[in-house]
C-alpha atoms as a PDB file:
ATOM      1  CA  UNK A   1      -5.480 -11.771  -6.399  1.00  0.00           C
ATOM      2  CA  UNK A   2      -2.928 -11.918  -9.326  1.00  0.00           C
ATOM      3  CA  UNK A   3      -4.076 -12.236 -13.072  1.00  0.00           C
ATOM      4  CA  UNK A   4      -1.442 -11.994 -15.725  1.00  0.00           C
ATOM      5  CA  UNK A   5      -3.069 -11.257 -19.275  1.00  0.00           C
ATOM      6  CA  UNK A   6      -0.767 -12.590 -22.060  1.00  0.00           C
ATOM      7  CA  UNK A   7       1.954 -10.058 -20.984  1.00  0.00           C
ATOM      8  CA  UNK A   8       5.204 -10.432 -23.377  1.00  0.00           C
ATOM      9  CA  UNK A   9       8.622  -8.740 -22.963  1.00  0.00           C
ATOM     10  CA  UNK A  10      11.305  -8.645 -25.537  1.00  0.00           C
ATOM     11  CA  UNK A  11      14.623  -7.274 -24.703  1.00  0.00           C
ATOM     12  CA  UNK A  12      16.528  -5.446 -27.252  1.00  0.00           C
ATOM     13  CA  UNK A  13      13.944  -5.355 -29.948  1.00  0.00           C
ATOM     14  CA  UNK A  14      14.766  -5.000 -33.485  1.00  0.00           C
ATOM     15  CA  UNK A  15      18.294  -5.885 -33.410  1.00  0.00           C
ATOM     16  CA  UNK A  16      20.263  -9.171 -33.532  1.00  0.00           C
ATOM     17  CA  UNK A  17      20.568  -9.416 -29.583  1.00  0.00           C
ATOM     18  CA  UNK A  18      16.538  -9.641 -29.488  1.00  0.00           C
ATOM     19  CA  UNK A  19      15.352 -11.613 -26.817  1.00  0.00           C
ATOM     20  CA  UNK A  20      11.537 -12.829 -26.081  1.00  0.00           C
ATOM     21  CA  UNK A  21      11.757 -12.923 -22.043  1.00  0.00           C
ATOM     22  CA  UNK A  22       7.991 -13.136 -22.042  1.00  0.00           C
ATOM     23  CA  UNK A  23       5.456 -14.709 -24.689  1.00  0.00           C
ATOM     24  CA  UNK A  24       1.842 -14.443 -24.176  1.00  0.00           C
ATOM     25  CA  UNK A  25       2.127 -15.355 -20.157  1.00  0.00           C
ATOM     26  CA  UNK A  26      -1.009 -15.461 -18.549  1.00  0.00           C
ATOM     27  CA  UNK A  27      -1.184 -16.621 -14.812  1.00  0.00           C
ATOM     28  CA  UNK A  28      -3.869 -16.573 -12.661  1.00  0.00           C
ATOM     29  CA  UNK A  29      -3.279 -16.609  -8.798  1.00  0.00           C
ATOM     30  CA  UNK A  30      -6.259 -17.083  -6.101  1.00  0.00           C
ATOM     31  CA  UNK A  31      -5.861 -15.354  -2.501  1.00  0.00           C
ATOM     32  CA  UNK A  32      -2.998 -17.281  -0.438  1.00  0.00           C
ATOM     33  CA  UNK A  33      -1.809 -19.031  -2.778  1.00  0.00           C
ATOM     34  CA  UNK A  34       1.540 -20.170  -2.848  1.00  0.00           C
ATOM     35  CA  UNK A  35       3.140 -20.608  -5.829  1.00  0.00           C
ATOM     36  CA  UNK A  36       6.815 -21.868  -6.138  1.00  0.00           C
ATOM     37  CA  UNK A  37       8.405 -21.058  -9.441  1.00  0.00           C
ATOM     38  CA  UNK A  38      11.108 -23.268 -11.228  1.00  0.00           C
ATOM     39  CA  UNK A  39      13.029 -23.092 -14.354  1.00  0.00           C
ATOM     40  CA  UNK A  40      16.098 -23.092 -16.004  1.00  0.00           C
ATOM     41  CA  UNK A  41      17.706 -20.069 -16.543  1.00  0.00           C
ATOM     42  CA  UNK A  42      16.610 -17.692 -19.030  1.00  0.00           C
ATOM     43  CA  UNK A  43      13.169 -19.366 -18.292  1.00  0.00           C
ATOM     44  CA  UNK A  44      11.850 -15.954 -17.876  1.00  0.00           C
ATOM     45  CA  UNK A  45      11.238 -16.257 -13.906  1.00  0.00           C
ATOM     46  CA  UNK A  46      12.588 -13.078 -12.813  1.00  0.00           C
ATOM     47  CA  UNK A  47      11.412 -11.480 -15.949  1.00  0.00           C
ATOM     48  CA  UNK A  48       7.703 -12.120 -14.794  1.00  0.00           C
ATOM     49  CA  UNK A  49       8.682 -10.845 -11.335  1.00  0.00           C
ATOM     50  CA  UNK A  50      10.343  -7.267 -12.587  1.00  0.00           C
ATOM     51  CA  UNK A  51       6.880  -7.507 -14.711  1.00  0.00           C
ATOM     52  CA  UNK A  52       4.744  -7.197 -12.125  1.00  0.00           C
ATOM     53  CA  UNK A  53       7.067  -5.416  -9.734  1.00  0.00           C
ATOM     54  CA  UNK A  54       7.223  -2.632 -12.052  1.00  0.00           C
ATOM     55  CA  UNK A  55      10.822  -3.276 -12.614  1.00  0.00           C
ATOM     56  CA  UNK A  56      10.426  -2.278 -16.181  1.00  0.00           C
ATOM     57  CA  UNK A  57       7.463  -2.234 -18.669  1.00  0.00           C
ATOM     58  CA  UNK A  58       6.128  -5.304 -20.232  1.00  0.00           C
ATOM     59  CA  UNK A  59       5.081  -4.809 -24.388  1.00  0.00           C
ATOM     60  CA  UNK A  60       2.273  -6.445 -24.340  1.00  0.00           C
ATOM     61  CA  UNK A  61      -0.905  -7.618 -22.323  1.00  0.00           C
ATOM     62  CA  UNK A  62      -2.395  -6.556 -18.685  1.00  0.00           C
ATOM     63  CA  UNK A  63      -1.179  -6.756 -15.107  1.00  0.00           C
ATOM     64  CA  UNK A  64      -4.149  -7.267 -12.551  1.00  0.00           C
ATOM     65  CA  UNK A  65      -3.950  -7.302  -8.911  1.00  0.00           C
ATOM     66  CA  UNK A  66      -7.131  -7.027  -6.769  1.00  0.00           C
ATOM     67  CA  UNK A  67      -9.167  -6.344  -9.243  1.00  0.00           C
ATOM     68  CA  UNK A  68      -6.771  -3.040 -10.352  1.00  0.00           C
ATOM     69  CA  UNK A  69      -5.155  -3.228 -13.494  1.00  0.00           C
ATOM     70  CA  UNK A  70      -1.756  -1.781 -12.609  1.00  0.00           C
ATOM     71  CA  UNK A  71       0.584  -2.551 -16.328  1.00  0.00           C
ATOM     72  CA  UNK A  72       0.707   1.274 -16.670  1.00  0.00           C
ATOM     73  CA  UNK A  73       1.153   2.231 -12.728  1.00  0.00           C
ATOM     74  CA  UNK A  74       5.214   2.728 -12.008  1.00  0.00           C
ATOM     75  CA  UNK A  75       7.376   0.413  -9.595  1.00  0.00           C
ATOM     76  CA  UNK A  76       7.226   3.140  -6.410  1.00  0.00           C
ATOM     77  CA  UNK A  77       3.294   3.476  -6.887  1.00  0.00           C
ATOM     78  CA  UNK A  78       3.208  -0.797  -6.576  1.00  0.00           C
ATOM     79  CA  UNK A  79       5.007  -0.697  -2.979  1.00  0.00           C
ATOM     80  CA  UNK A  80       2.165  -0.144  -1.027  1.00  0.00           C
ATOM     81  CA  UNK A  81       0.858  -3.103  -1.924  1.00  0.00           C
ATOM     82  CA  UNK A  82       3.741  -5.580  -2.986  1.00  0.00           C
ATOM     83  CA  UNK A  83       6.540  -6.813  -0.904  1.00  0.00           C
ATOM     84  CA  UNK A  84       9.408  -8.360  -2.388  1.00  0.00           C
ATOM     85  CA  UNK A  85      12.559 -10.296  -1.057  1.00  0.00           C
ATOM     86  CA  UNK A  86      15.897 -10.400  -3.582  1.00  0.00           C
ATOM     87  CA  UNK A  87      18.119 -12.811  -3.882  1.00  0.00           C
ATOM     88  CA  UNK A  88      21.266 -10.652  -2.603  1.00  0.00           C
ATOM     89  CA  UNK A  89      20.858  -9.736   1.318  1.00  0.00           C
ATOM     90  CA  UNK A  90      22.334  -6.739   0.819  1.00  0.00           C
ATOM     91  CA  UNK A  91      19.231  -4.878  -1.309  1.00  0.00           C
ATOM     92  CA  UNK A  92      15.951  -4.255   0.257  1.00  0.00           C
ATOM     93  CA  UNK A  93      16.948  -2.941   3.384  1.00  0.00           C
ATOM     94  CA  UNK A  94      19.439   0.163   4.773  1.00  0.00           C
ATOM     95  CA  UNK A  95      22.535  -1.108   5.873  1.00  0.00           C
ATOM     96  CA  UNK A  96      23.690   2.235   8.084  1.00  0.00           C
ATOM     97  CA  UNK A  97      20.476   2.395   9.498  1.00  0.00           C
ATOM     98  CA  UNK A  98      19.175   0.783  13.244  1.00  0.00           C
ATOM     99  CA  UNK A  99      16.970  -2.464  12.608  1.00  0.00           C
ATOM    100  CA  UNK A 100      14.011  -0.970  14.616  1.00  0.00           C
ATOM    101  CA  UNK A 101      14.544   1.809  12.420  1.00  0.00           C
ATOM    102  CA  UNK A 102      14.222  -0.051   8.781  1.00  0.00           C
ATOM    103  CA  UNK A 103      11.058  -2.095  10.575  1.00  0.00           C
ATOM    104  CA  UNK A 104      10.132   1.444  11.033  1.00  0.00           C
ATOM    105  CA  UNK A 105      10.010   2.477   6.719  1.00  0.00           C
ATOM    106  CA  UNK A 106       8.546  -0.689   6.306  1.00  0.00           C
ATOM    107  CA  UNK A 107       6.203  -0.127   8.650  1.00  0.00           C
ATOM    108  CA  UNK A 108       5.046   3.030   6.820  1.00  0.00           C
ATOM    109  CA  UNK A 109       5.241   2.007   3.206  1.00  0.00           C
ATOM    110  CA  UNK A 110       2.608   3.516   1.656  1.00  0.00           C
ATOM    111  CA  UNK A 111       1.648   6.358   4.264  1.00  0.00           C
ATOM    112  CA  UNK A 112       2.339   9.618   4.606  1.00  0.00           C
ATOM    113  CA  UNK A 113       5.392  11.163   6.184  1.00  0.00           C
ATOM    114  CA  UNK A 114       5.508  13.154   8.887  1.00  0.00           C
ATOM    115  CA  UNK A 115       7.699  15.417  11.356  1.00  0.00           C
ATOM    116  CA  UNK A 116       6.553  12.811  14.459  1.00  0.00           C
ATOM    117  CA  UNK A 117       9.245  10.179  16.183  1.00  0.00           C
ATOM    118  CA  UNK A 118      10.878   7.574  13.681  1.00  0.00           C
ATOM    119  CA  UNK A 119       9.835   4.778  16.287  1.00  0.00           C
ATOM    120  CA  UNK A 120       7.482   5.051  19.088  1.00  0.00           C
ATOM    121  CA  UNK A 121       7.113   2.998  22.376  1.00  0.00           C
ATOM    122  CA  UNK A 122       4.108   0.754  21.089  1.00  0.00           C
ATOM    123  CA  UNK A 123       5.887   0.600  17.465  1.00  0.00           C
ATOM    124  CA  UNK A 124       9.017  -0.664  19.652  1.00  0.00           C
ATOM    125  CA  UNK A 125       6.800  -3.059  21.019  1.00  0.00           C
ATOM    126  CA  UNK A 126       5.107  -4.161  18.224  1.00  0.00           C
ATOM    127  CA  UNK A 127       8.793  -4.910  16.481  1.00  0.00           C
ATOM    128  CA  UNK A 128      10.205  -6.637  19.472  1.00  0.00           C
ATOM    129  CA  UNK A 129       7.229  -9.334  19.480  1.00  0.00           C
ATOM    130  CA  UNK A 130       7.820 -10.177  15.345  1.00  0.00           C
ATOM    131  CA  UNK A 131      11.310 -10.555  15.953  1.00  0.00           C
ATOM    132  CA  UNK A 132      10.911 -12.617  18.369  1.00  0.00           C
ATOM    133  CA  UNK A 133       8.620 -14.410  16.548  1.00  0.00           C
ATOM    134  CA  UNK A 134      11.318 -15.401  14.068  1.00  0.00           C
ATOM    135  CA  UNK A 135      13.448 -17.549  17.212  1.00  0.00           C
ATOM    136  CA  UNK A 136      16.873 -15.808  15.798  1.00  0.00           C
ATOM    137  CA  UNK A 137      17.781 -13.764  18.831  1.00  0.00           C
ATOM    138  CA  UNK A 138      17.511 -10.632  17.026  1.00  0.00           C
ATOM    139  CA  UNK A 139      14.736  -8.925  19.560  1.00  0.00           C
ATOM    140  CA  UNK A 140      17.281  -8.164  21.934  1.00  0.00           C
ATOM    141  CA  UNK A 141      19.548  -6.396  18.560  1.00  0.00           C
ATOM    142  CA  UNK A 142      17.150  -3.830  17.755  1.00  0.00           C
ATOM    143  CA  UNK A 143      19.920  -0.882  17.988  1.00  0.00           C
ATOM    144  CA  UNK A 144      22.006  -2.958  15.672  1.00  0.00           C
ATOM    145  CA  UNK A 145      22.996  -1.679  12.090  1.00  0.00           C
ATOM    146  CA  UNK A 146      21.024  -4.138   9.630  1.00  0.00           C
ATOM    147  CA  UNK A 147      25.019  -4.150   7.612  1.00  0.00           C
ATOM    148  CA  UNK A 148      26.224  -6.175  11.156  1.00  0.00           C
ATOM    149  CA  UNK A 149      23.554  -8.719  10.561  1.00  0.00           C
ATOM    150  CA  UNK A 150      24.409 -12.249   8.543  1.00  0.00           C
ATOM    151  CA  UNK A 151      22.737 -12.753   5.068  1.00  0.00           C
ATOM    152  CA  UNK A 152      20.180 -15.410   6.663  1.00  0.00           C
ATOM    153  CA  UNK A 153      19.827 -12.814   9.117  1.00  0.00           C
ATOM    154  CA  UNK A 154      18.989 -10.169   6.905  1.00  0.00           C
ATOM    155  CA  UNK A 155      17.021 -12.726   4.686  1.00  0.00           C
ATOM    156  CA  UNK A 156      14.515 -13.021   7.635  1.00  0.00           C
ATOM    157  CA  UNK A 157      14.285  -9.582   8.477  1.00  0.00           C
ATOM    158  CA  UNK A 158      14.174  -8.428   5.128  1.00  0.00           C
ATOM    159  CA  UNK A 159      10.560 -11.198   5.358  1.00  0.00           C
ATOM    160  CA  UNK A 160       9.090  -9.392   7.952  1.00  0.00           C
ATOM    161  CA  UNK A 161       9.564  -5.872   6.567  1.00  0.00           C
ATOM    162  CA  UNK A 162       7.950  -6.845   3.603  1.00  0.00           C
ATOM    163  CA  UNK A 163       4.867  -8.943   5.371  1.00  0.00           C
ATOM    164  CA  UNK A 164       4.528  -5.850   8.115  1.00  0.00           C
ATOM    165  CA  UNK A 165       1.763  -4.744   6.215  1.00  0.00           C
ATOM    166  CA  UNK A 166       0.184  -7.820   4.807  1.00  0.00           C
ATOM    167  CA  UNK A 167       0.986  -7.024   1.075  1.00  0.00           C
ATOM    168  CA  UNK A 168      -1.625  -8.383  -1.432  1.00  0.00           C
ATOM    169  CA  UNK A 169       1.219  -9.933  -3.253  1.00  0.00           C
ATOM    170  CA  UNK A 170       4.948 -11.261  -1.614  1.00  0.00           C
ATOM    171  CA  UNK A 171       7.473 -11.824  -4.264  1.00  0.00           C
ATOM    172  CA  UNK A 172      10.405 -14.314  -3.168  1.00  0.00           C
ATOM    173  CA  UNK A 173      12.753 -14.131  -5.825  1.00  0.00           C
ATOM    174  CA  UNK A 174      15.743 -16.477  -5.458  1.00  0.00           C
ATOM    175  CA  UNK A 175      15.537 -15.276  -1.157  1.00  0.00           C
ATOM    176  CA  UNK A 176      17.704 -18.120  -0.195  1.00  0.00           C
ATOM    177  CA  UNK A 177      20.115 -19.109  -3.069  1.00  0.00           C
ATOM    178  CA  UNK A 178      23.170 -16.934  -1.649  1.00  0.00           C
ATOM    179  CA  UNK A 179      22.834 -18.969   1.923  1.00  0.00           C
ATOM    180  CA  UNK A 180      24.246 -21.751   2.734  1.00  0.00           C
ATOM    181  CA  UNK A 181      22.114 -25.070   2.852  1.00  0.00           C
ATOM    182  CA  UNK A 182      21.377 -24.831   6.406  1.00  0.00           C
ATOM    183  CA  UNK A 183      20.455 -21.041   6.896  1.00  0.00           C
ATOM    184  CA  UNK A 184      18.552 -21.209   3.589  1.00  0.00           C
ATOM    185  CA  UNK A 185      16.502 -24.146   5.313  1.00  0.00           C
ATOM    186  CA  UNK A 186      16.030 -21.527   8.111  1.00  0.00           C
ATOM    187  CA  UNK A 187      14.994 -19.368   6.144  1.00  0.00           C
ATOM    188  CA  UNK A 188      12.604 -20.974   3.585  1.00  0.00           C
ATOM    189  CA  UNK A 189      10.673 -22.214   7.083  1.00  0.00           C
ATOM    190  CA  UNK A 190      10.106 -18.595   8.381  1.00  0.00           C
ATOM    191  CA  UNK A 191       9.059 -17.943   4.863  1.00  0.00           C
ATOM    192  CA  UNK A 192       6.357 -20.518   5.094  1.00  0.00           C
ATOM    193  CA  UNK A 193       5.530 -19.638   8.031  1.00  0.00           C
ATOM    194  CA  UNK A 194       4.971 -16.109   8.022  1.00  0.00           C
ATOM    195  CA  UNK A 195       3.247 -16.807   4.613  1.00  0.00           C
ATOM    196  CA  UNK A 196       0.638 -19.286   6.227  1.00  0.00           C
ATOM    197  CA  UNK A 197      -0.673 -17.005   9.244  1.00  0.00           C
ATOM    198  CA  UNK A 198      -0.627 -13.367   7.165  1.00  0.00           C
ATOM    199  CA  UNK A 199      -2.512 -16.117   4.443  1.00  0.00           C
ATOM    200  CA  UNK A 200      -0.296 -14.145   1.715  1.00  0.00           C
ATOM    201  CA  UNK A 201      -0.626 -14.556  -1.762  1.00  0.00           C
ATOM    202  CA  UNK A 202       3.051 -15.390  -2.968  1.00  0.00           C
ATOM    203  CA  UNK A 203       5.394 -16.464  -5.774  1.00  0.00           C
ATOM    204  CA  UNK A 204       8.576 -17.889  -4.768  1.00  0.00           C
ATOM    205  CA  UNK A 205      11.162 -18.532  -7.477  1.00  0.00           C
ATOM    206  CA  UNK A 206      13.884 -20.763  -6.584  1.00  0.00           C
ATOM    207  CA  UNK A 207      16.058 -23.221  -8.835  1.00  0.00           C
ATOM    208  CA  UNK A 208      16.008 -26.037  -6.062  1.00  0.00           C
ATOM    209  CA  UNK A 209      13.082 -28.597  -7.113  1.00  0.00           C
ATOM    210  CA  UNK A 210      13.179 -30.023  -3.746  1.00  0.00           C
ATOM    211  CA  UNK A 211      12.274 -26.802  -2.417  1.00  0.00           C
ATOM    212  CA  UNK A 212      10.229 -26.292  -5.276  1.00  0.00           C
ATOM    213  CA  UNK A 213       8.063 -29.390  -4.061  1.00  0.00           C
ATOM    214  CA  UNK A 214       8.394 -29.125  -0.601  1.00  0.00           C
ATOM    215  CA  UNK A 215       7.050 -25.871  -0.250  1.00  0.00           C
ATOM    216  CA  UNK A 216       3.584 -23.906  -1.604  1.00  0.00           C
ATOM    217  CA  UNK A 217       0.371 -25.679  -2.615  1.00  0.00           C
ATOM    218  CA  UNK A 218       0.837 -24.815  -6.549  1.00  0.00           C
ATOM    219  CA  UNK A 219       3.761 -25.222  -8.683  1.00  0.00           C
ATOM    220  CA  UNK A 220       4.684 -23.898 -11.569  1.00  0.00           C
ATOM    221  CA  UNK A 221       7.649 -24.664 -14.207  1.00  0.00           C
ATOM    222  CA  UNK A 222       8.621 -22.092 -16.970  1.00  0.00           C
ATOM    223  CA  UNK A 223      10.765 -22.213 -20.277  1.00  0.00           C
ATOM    224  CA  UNK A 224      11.521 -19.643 -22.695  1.00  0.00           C
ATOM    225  CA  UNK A 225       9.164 -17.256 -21.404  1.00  0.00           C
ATOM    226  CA  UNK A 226       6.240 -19.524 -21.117  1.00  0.00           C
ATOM    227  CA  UNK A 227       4.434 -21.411 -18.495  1.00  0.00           C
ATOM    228  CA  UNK A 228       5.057 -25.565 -19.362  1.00  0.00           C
ATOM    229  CA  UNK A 229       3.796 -27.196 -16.112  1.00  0.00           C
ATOM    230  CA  UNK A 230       1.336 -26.075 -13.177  1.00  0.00           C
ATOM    231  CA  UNK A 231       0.940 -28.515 -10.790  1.00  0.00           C
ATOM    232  CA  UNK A 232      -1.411 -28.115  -7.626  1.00  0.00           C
ATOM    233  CA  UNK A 233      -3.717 -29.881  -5.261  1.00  0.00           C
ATOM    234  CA  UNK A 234      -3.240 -33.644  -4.001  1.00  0.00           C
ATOM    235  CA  UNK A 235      -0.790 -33.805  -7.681  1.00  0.00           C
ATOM    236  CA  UNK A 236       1.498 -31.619  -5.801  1.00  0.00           C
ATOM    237  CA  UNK A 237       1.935 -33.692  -3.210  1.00  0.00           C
ATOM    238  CA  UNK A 238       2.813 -36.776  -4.151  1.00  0.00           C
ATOM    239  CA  UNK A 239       5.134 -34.990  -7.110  1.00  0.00           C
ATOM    240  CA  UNK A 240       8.782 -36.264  -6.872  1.00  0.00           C
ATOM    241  CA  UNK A 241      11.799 -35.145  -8.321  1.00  0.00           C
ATOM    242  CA  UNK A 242      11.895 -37.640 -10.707  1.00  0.00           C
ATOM    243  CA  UNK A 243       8.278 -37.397 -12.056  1.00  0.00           C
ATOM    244  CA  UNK A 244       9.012 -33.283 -12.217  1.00  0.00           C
ATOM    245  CA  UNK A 245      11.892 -33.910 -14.838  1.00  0.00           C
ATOM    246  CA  UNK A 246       9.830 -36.621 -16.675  1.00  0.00           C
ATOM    247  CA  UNK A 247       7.092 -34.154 -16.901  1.00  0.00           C
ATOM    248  CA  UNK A 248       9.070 -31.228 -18.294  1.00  0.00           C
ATOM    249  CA  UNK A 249      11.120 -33.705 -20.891  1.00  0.00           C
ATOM    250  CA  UNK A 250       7.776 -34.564 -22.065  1.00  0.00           C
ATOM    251  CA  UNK A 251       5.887 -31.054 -22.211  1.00  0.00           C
ATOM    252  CA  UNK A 252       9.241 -29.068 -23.101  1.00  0.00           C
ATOM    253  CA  UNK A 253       9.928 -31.990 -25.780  1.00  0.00           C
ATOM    254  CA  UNK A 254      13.218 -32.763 -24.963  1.00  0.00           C
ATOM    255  CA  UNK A 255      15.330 -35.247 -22.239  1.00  0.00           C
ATOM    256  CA  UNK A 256      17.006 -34.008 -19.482  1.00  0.00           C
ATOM    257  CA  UNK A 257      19.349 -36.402 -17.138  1.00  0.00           C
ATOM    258  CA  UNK A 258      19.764 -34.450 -13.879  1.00  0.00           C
ATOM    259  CA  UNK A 259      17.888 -31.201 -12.051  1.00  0.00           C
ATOM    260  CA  UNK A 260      20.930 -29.650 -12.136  1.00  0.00           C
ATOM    261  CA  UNK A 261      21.289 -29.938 -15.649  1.00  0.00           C
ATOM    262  CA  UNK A 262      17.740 -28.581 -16.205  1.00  0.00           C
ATOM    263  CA  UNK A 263      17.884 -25.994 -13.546  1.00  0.00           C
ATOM    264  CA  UNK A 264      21.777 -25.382 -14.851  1.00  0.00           C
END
C-alpha cells in the first residue's frame, strides 16, 4: 500500500545549517498494516510523514501509494486518499464550526462541492452512530463547536474524520503526546480500534516505547534519517522495553541507559 524508494531530504542545503532529515529511506508497507514509529528526536519521523503527506518536497527518490507514484502530486491533491491526525488538537479540524458540520467536510474530502444541504437527515444519522461508536458521549453534542470540545475529545473526533472515508493511508503523528496519560490511553484504544475494523494501513509515530510495543503488528525505530530496527510478527510480541534499547545500542552503535534518554 505504501512503498518509499530511497527518498532523502536535506534542509537548508548548501550552507552551514545543512541538515540530512532523510537518507536513502525506503519503507515498504503491506495493506493494514500497522506500523508504530519510534525515535529520538531529529530521528527524521515527522520528516518521513510531511514526505509523504506532501508537506514539502523530498530531493530525492519515489513516493508510491497503491500502486500511484505520487512524489510530484501536491499535499491538497493527497487528501482524498490520506488522513492524518497531528499532534496539537487544535489543527485538523474547524474550531467555530458545529461537529456534525466538520464530520460533514470530512465526509466529502475528495468530492465535489455543491449548492445542496451541509448535512442531511441520513448523513445526521450516519454521524450520530460513529460517535457513538467512540463511548465519549459526544452523539448527543453534535450542535457543539469542535473549540468547546477537550483535546482527547478532539483527538477522537479528529480519528473519525480522517477514517470516514477509509483512507488508503492514516498518518498518526505524535496524536496523543499533548494528553494526559489517561486520555491518551483513551485515545490510543479508539485508534486501534477504528484502525482494526476499517483494516487501515497506518503509521503511528509516538516517542512512548511502551506504546510503541503495545500497539501495531510492525515496529519500526529510526535515527538520523534512517530506518535502524523493524521488528514484526511473533518478534514483536514478545519485544520488551529492555530488549528495544539493547537492540538500538547495538544497531545504532552506541549505549543508551534509559528510554527517556533515547527518546529525549
Amino acid at each position: 500500500m505504501l512503498e518509499l524508494k530511497k527518498v532523502t531530504k536535506v534542509f537548508n542545503p548548501g550552507t552551514v545549517n545543512e541538515r540530512v532529515a532523510l537518507k536513502d529511506l525506503s519503507l515498504s508497507l503491506g495493506d493494514g498494516e500497522f506500523v508504530t514509529v519510534i525515535g529520538g528526536n531529529g530521528a527524521g519521523k515527522s520528516t518521513m510523514l510531511n514526505a509523504i503527506a506532501g508537506t514539502w518536497p523530498v530531493d530525492g527518490g519515489s513516493i508510491v501509494i497503491d500502486g500511484e507514484d505520487i512524489t510530484s502530486l501536491p499535499e491538497h491533491r493527497r487528501a482524498s486518499f490520506i488522513g492524518r491526525v497531528f499532534q496539537d488538537p487544535m489543527m485538523g479540524t474547524a474550531p467555530n464550526m458545529q461537529l456534525e458540520e466538520n464530520l460533514a467536510l470530512a465526509y466529502r474530502r475528495g468530492q465535489r462541492r455543491g449548492l445542496g444541504w451541509g448535512v442531511t437527515k441520513a448523513e445526521r444519522e450516519i454521524y450520530r452512530e460513529k460517535l457513538r461508536e467512540l463511548g465519549l458521549g459526544l452523539e448527543d453534542r453534535m450542535t457543539a463547536k469542535m473549540g468547546l470540545l477537550s483535546g482527547g475529545q478532539r483527538q477522537a473526533v479528529t480519528l473519525l474524520m480522517a477514517s470516514l472515508r477509509r483512507p488508503k493511508l492514516l498518518l498518526l503523528d505524535e496524536h496523543t503526546a499533548a494528553l494526559d496519560p489517561a486520555t491518551a490511553a483513551t485515545v490510543l484504544e479508539i485508534s486501534q480500534r477504528i484502525v482494526e475494523e476499517n483494516d487501515l494501513t497506518t503509521l503511528m509515530i509516538t516517542h512512548n516505547m511502551s506504546d510503541a510495543i503495545k500497539y501495531g503488528n510492525r515496529l519500526i525505530m529510526m535515527d538520523q534519517g534512517s530506518i535502524i530496527l523493524d521488528i514484526s510478527g511473533e518478534d514483536k510480541k514478545k519485544l520488551t522495553k529492555r530488549d528495544l534499547l539493547m537492540q538500538f545500542a547495538a544497531v545504532a552503535g552506541r549505549q543508551e541507559e534509559t528510554d527517556s534518554v533515547l527518546l529525549s
